[in-house]
Protein backbone atom coordinates (compact mmCIF):
# COMPACT_ATOMS: atom_id res chain seq x y z
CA UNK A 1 91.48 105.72 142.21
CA UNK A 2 92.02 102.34 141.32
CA UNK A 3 91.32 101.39 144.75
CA UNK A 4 88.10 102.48 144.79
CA UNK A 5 87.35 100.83 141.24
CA UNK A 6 89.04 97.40 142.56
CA UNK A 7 86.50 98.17 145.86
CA UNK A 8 83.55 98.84 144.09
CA UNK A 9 83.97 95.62 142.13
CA UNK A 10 84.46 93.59 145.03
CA UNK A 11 80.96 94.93 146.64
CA UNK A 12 79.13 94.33 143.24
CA UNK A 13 80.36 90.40 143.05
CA UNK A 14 79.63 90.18 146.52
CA UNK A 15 75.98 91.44 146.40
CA UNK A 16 75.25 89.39 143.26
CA UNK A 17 77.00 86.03 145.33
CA UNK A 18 74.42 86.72 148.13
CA UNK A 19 71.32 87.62 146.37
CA UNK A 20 71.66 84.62 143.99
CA UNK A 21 71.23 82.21 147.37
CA UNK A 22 67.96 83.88 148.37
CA UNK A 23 65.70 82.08 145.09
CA UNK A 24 63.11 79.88 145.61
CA UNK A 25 61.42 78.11 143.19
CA UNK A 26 57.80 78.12 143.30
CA UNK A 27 57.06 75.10 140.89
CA UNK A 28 53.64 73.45 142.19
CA UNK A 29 54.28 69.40 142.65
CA UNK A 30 52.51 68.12 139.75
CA UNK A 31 49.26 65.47 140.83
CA UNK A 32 51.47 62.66 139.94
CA UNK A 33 54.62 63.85 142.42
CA UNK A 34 51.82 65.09 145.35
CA UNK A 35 49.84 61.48 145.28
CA UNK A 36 52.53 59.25 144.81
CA UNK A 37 52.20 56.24 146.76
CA UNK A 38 49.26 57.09 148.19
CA UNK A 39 46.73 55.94 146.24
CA UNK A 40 47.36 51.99 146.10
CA UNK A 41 48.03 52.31 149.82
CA UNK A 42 44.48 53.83 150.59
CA UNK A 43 42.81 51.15 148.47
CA UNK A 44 44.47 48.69 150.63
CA UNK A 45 46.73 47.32 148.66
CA UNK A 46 50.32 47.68 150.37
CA UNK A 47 53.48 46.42 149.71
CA UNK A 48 54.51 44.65 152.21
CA UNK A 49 58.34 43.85 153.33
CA UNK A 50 59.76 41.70 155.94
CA UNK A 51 61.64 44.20 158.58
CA UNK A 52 64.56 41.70 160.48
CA UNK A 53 65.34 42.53 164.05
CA UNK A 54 63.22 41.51 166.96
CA UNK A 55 61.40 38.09 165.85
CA UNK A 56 60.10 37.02 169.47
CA UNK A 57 57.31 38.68 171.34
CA UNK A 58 57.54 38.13 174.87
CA UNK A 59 53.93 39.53 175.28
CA UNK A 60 52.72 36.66 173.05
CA UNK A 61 54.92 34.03 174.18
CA UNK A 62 55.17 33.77 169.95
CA UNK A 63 57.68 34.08 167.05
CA UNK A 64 56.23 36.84 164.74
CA UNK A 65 57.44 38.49 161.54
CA UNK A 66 56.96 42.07 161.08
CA UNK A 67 56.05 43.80 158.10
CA UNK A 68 56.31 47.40 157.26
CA UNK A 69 55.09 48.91 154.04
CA UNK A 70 57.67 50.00 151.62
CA UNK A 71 55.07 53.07 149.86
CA UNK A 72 53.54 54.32 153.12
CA UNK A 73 55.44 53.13 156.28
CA UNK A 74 52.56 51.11 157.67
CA UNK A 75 53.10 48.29 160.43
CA UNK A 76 52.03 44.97 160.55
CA UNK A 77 52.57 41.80 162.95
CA UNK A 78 52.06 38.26 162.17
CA UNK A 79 52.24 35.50 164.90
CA UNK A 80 53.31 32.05 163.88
């Protein structure tokens, strides 16, 4: 009898364990969250970084300096 009881237990913790991981929240991104760092990006105004690494092209026969957006990933070259 007891173990049954002890068995049954067991199941019940086990069920509750594994239907607790199945939730997913269904909160809608809020219109600041979805646009971020969009919107200034669009407009044209990025903000650019210097990315260090390759600093010669060999196509140009130049030294350049890439940039790369820090909001939306964006590339640019500059030849000196």
């Amino acid at each position: 009898m007891k173990l049954a009881a002890v068995f049954f237990i067991l199941c019940c913790l086990a069920y509750t364990v594994l239907s607790m991981s199945n939730v997913v929240p269904f909160k809608r991104p809020s219109p600041k969250q979805k646009h971020k760092g969009k919107t200034l990006c669009r407009s044209g105004f990025h903000k650019w970084e210097v990315v260090t690494g390759q600093q010669f092209d060999v196509k140009q026969g130049k030294l350049v300096t890439r940039y790369q957006c820090k909001r939306c990933g964006k590339e640019k070259v500059e030849a000196h």
